[in-house]
N, C-alpha and C. Protein backbone atom coordinates (compact mmCIF):
# COMPACT_ATOMS: atom_id res chain seq x y z
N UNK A 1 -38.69 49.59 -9.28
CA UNK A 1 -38.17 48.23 -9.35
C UNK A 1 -38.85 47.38 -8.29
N UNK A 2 -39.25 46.24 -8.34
CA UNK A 2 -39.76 45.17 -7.21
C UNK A 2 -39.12 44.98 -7.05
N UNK A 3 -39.13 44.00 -5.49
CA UNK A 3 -38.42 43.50 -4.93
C UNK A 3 -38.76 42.03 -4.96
N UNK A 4 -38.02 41.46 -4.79
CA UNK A 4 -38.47 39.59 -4.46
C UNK A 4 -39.38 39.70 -3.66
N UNK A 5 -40.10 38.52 -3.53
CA UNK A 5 -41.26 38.28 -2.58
C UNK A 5 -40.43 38.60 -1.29
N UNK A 6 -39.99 37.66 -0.85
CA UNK A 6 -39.64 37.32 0.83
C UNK A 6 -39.17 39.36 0.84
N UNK A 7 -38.20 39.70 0.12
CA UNK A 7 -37.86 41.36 0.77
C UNK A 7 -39.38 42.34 0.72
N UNK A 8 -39.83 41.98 0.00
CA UNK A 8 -41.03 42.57 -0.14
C UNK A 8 -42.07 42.85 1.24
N UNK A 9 -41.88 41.43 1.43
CA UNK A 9 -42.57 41.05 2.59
C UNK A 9 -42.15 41.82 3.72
N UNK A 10 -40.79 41.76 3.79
CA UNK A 10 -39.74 42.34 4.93
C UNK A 10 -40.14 43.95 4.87
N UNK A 11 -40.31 44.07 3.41
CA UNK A 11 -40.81 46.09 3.82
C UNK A 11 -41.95 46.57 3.99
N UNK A 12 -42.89 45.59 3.84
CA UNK A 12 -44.36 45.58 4.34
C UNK A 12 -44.30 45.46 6.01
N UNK A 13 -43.84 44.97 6.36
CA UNK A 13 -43.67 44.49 8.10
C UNK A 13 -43.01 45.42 8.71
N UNK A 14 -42.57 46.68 8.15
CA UNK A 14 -41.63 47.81 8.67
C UNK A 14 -42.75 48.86 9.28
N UNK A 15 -43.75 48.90 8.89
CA UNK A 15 -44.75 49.82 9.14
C UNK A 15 -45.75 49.51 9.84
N UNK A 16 -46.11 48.50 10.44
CA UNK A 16 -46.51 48.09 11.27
C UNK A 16 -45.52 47.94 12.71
N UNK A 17 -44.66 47.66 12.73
CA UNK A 17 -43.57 47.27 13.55
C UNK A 17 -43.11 48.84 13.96
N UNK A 18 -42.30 49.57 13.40
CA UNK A 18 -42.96 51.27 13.86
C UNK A 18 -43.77 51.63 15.00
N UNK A 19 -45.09 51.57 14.40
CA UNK A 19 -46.07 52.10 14.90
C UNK A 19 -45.97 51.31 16.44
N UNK A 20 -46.12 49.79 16.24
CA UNK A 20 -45.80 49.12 17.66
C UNK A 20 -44.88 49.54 18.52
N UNK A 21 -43.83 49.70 18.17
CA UNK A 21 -42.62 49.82 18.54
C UNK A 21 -43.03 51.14 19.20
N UNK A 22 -43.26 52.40 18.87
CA UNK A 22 -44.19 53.86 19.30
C UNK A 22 -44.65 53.62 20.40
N UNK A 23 -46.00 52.19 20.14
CA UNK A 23 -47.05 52.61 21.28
C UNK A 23 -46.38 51.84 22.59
N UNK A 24 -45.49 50.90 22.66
CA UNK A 24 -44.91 50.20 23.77
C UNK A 24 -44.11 51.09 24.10
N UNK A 25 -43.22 52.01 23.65
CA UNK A 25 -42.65 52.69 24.04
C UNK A 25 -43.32 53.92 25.05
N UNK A 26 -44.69 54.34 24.49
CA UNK A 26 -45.78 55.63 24.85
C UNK A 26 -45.22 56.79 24.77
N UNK A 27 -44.41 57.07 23.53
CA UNK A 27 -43.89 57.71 22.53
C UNK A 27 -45.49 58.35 21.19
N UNK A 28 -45.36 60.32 21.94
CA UNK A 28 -46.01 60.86 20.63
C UNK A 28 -45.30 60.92 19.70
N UNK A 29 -45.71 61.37 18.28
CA UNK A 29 -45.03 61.60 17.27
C UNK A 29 -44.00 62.72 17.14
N UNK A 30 -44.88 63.95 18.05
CA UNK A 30 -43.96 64.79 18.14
C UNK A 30 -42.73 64.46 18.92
N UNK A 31 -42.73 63.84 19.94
CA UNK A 31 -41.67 63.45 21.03
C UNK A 31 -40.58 62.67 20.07
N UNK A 32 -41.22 62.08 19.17
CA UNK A 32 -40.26 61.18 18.27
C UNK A 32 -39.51 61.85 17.22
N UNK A 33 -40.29 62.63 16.55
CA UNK A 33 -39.51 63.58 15.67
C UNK A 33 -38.61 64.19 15.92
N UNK A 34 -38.62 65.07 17.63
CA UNK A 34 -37.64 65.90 18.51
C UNK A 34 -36.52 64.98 18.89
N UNK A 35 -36.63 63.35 18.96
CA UNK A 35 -35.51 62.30 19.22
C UNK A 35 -34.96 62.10 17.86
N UNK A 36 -35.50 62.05 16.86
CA UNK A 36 -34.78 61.83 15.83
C UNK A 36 -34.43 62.68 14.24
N UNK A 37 -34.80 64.25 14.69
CA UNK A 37 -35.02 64.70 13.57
C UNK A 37 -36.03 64.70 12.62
N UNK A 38 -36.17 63.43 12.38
CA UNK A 38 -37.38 63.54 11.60
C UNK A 38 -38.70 63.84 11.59
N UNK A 39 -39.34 64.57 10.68
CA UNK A 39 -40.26 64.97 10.86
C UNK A 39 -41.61 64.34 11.01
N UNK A 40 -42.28 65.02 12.04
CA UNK A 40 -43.72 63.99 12.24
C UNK A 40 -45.00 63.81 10.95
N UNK A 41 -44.47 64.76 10.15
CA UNK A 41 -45.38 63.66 8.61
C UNK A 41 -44.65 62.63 7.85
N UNK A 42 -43.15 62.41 8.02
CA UNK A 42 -42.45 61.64 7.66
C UNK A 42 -42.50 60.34 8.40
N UNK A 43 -42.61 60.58 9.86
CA UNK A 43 -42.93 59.20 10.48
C UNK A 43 -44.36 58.84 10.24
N UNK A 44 -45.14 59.95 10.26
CA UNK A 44 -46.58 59.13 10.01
C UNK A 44 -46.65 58.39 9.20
N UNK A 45 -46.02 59.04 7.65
CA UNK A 45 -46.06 57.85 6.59
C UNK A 45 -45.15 56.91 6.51
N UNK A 46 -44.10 56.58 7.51
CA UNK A 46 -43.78 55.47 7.43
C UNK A 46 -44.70 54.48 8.29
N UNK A 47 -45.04 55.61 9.21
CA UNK A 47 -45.79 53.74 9.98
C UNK A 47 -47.29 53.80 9.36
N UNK A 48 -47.88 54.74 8.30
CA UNK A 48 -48.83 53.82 7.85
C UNK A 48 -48.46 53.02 6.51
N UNK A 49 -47.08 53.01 6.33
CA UNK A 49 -47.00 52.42 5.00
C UNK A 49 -46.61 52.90 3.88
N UNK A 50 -47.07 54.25 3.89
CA UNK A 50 -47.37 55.38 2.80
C UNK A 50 -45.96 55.84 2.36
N UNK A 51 -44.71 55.57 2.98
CA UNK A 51 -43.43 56.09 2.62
C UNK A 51 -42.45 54.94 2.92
N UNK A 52 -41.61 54.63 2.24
CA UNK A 52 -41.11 53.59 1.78
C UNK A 52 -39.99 53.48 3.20
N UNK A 53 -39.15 52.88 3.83
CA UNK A 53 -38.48 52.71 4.75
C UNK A 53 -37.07 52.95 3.94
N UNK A 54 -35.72 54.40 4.45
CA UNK A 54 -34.66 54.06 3.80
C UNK A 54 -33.81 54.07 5.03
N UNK A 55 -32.67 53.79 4.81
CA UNK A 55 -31.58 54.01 5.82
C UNK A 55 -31.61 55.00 6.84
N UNK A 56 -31.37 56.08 5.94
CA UNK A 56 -31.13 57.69 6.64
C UNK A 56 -32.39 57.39 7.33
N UNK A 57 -33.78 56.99 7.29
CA UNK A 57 -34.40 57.02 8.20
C UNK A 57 -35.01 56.22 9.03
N UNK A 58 -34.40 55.14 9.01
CA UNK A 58 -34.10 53.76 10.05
C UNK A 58 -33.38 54.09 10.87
N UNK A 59 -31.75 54.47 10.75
CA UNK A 59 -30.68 54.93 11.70
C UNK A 59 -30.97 55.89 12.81
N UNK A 60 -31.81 56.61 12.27
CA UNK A 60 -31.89 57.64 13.89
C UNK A 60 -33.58 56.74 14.48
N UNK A 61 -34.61 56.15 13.90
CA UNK A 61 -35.01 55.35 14.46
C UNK A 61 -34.82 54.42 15.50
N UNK A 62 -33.81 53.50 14.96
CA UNK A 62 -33.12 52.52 15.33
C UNK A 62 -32.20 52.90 16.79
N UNK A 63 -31.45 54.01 16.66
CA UNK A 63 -31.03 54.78 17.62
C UNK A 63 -32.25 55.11 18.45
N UNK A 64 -33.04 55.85 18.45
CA UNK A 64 -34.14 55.87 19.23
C UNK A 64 -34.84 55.34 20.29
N UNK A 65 -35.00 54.29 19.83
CA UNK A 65 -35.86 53.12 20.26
C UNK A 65 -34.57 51.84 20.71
N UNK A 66 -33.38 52.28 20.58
CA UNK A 66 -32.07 51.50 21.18
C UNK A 66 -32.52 50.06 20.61
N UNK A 67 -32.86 49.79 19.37
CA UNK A 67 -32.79 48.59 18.80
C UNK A 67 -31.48 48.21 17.81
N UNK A 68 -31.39 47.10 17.54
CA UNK A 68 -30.52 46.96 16.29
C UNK A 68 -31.73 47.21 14.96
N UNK A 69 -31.06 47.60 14.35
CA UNK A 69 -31.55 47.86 12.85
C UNK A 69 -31.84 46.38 12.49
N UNK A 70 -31.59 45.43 12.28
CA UNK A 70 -32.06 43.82 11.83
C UNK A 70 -33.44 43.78 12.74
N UNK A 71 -33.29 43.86 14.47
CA UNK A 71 -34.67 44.01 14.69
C UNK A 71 -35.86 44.84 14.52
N UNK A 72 -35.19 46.14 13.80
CA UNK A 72 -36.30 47.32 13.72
C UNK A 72 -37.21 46.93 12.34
N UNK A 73 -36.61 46.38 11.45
CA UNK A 73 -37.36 45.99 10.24
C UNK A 73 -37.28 44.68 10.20
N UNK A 74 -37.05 43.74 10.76
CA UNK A 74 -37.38 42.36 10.65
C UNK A 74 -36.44 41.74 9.54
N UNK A 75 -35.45 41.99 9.71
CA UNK A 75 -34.41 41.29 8.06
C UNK A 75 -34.92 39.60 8.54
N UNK A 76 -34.37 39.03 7.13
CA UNK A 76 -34.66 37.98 7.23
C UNK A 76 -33.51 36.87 7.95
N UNK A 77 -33.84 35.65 8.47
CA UNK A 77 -32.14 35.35 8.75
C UNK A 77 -31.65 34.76 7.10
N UNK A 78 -30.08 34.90 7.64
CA UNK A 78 -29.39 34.59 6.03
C UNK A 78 -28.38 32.92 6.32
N UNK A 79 -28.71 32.58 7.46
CA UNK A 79 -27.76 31.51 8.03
C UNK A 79 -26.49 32.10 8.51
N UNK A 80 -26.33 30.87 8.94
CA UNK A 80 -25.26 31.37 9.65
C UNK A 80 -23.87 31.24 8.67
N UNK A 81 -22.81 32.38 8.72
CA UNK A 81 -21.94 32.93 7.97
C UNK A 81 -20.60 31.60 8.66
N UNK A 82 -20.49 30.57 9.23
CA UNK A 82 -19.32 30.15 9.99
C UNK A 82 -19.30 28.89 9.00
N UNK A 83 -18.08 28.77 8.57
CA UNK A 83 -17.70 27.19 8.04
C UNK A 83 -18.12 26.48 9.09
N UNK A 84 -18.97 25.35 8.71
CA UNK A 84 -19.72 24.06 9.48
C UNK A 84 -18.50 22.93 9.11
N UNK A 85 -17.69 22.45 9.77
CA UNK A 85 -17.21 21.69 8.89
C UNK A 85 -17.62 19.96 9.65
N UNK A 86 -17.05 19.67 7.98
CA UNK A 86 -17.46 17.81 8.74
C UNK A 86 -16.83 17.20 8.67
N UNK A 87 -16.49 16.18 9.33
CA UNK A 87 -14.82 15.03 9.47
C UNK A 87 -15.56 14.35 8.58
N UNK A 88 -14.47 13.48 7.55
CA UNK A 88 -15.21 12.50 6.85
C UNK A 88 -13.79 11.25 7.36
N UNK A 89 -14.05 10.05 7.41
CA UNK A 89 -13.13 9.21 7.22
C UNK A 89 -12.09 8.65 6.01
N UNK A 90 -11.10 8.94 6.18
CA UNK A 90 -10.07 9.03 5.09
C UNK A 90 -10.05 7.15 4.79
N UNK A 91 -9.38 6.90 2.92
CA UNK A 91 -9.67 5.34 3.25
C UNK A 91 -8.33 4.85 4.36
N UNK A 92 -7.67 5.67 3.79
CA UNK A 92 -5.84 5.38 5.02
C UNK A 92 -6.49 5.28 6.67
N UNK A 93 -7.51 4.91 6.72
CA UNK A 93 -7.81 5.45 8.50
C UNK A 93 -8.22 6.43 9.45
N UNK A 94 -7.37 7.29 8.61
CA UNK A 94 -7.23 8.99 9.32
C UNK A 94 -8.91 9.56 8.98
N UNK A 95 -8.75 11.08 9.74
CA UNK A 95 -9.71 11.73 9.57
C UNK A 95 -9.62 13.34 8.97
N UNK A 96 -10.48 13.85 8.15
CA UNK A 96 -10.29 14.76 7.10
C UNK A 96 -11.11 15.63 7.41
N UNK A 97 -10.99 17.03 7.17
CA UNK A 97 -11.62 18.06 7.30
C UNK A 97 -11.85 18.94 5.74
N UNK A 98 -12.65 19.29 5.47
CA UNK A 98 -12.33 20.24 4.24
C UNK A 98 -12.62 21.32 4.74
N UNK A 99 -11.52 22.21 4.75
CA UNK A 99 -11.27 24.04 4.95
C UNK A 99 -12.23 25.04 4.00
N UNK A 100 -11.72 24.38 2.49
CA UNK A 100 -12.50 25.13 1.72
C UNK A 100 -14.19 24.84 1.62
N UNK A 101 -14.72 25.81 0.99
CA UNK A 101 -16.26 25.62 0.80
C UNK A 101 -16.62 25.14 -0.79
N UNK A 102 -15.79 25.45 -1.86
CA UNK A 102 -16.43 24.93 -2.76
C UNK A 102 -15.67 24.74 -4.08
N UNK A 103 -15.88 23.95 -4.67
CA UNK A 103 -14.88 23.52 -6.19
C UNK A 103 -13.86 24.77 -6.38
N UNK A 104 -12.63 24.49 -6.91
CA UNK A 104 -11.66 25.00 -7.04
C UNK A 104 -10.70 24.80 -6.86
N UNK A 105 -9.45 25.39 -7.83
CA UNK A 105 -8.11 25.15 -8.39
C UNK A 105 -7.22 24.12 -6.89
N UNK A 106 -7.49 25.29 -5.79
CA UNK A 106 -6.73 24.51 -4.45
C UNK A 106 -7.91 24.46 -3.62
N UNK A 107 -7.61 22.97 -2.88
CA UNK A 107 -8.46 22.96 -2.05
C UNK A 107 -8.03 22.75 -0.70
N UNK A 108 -8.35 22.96 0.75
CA UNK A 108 -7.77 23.03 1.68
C UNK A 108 -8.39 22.06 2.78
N UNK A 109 -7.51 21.39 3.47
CA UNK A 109 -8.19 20.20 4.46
C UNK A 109 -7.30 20.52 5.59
N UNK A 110 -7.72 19.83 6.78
CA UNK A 110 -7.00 19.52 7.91
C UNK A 110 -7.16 18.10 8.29
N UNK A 111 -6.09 17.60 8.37
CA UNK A 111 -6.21 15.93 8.62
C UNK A 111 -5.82 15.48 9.48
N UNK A 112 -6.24 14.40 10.79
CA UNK A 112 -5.58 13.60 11.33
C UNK A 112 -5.32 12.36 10.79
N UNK A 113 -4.11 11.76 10.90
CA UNK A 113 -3.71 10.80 10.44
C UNK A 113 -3.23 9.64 11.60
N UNK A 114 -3.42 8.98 12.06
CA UNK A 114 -3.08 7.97 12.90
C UNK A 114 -1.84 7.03 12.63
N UNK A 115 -1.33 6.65 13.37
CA UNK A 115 -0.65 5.15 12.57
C UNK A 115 -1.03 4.27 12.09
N UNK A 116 -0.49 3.94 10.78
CA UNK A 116 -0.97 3.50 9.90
C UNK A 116 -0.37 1.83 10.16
N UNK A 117 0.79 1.55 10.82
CA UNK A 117 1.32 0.70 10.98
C UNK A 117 1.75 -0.12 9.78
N UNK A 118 2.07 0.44 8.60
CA UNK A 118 2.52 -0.40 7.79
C UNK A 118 3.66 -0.26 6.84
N UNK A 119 3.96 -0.55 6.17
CA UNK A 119 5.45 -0.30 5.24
C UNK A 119 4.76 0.97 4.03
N UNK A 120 5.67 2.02 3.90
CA UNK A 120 5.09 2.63 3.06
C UNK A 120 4.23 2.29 1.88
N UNK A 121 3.28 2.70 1.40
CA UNK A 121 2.89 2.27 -0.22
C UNK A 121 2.67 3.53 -0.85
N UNK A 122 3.71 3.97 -1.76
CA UNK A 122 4.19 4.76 -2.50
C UNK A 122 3.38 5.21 -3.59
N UNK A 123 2.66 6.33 -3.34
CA UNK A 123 1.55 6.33 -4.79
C UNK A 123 2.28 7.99 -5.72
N UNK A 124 1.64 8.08 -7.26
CA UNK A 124 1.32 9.29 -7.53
C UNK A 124 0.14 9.68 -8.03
N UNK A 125 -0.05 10.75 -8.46
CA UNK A 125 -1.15 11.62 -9.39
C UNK A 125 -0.79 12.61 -9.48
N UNK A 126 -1.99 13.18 -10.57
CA UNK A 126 -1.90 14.39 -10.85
C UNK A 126 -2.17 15.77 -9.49
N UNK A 127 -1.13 16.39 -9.87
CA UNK A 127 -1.54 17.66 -8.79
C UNK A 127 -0.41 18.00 -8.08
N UNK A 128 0.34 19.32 -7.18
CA UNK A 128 0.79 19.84 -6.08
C UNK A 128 0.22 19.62 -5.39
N UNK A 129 0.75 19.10 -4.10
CA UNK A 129 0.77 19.65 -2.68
C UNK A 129 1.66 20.35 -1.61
N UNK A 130 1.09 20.99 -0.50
CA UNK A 130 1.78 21.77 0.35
C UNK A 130 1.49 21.29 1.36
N UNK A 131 1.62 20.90 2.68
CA UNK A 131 1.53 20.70 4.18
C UNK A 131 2.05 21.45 5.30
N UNK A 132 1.54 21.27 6.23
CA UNK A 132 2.10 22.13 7.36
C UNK A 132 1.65 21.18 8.32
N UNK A 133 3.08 20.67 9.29
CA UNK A 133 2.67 19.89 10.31
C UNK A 133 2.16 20.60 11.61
N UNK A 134 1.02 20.41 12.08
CA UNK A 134 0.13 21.43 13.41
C UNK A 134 0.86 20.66 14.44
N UNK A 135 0.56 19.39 14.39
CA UNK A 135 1.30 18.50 15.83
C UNK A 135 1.86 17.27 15.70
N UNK A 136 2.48 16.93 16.82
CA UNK A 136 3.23 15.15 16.03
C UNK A 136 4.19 15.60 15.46
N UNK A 137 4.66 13.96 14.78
CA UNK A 137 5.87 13.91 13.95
C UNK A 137 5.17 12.81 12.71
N UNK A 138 5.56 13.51 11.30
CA UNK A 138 5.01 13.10 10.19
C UNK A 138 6.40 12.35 9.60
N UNK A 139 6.14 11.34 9.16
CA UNK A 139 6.83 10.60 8.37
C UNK A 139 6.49 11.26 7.00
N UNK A 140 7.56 11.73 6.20
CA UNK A 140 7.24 11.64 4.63
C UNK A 140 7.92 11.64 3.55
N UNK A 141 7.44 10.14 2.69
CA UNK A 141 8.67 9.92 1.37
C UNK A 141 8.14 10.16 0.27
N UNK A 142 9.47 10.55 0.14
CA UNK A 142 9.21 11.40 -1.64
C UNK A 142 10.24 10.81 -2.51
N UNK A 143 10.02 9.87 -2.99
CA UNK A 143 10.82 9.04 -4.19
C UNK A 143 11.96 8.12 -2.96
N UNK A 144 13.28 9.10 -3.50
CA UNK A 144 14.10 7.76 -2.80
C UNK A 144 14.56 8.75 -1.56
N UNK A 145 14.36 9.81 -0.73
CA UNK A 145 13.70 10.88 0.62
C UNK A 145 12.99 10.22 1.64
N UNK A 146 13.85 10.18 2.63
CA UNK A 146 12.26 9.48 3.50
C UNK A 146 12.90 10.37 4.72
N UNK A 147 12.06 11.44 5.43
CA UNK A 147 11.71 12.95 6.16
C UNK A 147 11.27 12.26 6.94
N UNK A 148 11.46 13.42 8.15
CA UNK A 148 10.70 13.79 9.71
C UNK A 148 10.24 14.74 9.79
N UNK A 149 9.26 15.17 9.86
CA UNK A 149 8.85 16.36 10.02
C UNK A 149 7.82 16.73 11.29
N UNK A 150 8.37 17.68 11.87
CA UNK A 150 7.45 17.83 13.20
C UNK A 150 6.97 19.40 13.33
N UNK A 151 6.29 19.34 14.13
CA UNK A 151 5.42 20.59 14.84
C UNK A 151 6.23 21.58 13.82
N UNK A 152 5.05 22.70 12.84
CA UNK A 152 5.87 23.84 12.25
C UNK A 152 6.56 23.64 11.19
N UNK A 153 6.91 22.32 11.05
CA UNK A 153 7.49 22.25 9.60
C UNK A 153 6.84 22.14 8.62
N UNK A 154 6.80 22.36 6.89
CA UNK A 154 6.04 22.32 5.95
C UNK A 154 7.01 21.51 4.68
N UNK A 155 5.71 20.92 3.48
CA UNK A 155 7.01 20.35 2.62
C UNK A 155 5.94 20.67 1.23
N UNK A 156 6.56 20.57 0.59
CA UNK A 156 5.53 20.77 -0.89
C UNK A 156 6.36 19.89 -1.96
N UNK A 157 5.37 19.99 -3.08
CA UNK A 157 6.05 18.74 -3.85
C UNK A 157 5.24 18.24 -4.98
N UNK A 158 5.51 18.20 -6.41
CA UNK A 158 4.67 17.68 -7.31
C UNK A 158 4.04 16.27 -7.18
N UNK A 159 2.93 16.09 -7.00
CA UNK A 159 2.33 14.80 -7.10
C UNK A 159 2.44 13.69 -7.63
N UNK A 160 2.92 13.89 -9.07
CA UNK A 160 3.70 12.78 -9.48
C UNK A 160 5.03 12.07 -9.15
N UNK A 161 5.15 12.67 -8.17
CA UNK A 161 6.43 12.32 -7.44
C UNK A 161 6.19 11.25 -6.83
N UNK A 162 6.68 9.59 -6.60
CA UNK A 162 5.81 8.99 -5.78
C UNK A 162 5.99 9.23 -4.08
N UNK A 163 4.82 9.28 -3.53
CA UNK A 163 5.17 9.86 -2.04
C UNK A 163 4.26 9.00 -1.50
N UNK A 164 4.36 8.97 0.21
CA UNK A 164 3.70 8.78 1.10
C UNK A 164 3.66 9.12 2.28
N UNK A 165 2.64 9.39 2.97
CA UNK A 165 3.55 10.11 4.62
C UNK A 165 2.30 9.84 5.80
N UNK A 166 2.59 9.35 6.65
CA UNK A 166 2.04 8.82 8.19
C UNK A 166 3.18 9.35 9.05
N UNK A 167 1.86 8.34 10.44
CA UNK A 167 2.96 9.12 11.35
C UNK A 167 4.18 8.62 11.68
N UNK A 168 5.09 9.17 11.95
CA UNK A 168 6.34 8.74 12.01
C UNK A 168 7.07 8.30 14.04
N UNK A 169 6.06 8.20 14.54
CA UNK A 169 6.62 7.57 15.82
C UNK A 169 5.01 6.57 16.73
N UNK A 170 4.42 6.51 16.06
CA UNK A 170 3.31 5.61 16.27
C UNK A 170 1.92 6.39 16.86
N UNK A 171 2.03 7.69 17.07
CA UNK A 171 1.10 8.90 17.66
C UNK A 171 0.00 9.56 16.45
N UNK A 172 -0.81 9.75 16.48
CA UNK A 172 -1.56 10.41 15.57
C UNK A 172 -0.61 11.65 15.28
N UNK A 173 -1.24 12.31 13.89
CA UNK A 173 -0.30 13.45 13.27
C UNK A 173 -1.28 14.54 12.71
N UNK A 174 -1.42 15.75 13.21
CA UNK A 174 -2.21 16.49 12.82
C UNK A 174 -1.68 17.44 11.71
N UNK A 175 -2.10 17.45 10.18
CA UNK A 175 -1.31 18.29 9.39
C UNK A 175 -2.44 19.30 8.86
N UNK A 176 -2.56 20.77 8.19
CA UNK A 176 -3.07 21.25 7.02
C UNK A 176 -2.46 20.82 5.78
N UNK A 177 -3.13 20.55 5.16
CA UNK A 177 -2.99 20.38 3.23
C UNK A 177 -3.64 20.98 2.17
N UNK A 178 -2.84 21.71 1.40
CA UNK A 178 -3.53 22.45 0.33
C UNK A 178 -3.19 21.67 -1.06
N UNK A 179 -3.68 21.10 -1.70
CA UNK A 179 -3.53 20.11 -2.59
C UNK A 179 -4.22 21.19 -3.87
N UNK A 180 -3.18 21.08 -5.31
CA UNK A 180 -4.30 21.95 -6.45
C UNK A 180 -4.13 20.94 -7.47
N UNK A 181 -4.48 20.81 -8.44
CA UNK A 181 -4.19 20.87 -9.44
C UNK A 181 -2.66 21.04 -10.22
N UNK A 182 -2.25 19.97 -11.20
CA UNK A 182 -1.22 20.13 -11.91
C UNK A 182 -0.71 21.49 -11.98
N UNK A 183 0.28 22.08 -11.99
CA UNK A 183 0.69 23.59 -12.27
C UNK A 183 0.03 24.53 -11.03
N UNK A 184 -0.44 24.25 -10.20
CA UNK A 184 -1.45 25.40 -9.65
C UNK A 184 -0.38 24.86 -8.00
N UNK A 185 0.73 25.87 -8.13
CA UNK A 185 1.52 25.75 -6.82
C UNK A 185 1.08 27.28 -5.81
N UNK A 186 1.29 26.74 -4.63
CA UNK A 186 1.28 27.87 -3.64
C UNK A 186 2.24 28.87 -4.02
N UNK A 187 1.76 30.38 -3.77
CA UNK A 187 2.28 31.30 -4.21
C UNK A 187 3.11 31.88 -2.69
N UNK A 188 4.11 31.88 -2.41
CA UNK A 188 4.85 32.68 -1.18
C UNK A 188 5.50 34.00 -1.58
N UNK A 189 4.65 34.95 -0.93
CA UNK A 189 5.06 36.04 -1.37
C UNK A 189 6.32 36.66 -0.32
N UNK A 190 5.72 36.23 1.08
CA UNK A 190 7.13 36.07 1.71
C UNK A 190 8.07 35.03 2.31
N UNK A 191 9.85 35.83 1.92
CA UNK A 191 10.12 34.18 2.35
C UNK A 191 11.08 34.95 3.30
N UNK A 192 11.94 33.95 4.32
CA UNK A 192 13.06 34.79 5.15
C UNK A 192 14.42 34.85 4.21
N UNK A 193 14.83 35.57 4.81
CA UNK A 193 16.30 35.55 4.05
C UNK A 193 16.91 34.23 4.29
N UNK A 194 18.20 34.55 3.10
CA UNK A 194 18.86 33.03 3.36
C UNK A 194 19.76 33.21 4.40
């Protein structure tokens, strides 16, 4: 089977890198074989090329020569694995985070919300939501309901419901929100007793 170019590349560069790795060290073959088991026609043909590079015989390499295995064969980088996230400006003022990474049923944000300073304006749409207040005190109305909610508290609620919610003592309000889709409610698998 081939490999893609770029891995290809990556197992061509294993056998050269070897052999280097050997002579900086001033490591014979035999001395190397006795460190790692393996045998000295087995290393020869890996560092001229001639034998393909597998695990089982990277690992006691790698051990050897006290490298990480990513530096012993040169992996490629893959980026970095950490949500990057980016504030975007909400039109309400506030500022928005998106949690999640990509299209789908629920999606997850973290928002600051500021004072908004104004009389509620009561909207709906389609969809659930869930919240969880992180800090502050959240103002939030839900039809003819008008809540406090502070540090730790959470509220959920069909979207077509008309709602609105800021902060409720003039302080910015830091909440999570998982907003889905019509029908697509948070699932709690645990709850406390009553």
């Amino acid at each position: 089977m081939d490999e893609p170019a770029p891995y290809q590349e990556v197992l061509d560069g294993v056998a050269p890198r070897l052999k280097a790795l050997r002579a900086q060290r001033g490591l014979t073959l035999a001395a190397l074989s006795e460190a790692t088991g393996i045998s000295k026609s087995t290393l020869s043909r890996l560092e001229s090329g001639q034998r393909r590079p597998s695990l089982e015989l990277l690992l006691p390499l790698a051990g050897a020569y006290h490298v990480a295995l990513d530096d012993l064969v040169g992996a490629p980088e893959v980026g970095d694995p950490r949500v990057r996230m980016a504030p975007r400006a909400m039109q309400s003022g506030g500022t928005a985070v998106a949690l999640t990474r990509g299209p789908g049923p629920l999606q997850a944000y973290k928002m600051i919300i500021p004072d908004r300073g104004t009389e509620p304006e009561l909207r709906t749409h389609e969809g659930y939501e869930w919240l969880y207040v992180l800090e502050g005190r959240l103002r939030l109305v839900l039809a003819e309901h008008d809540l406090v909610l502070g540090s730790g508290e959470a509220a959920e609620w069909d979207t077509r419901l008309p709602h609105w919610f800021g902060s409720a003592d003039g302080r910015p309000v830091e909440i999570l929100s998982l907003f889905g889709r019509q029908g697509e409610r948070m699932h709690v698998r645990a709850k406390p007793r009553a």
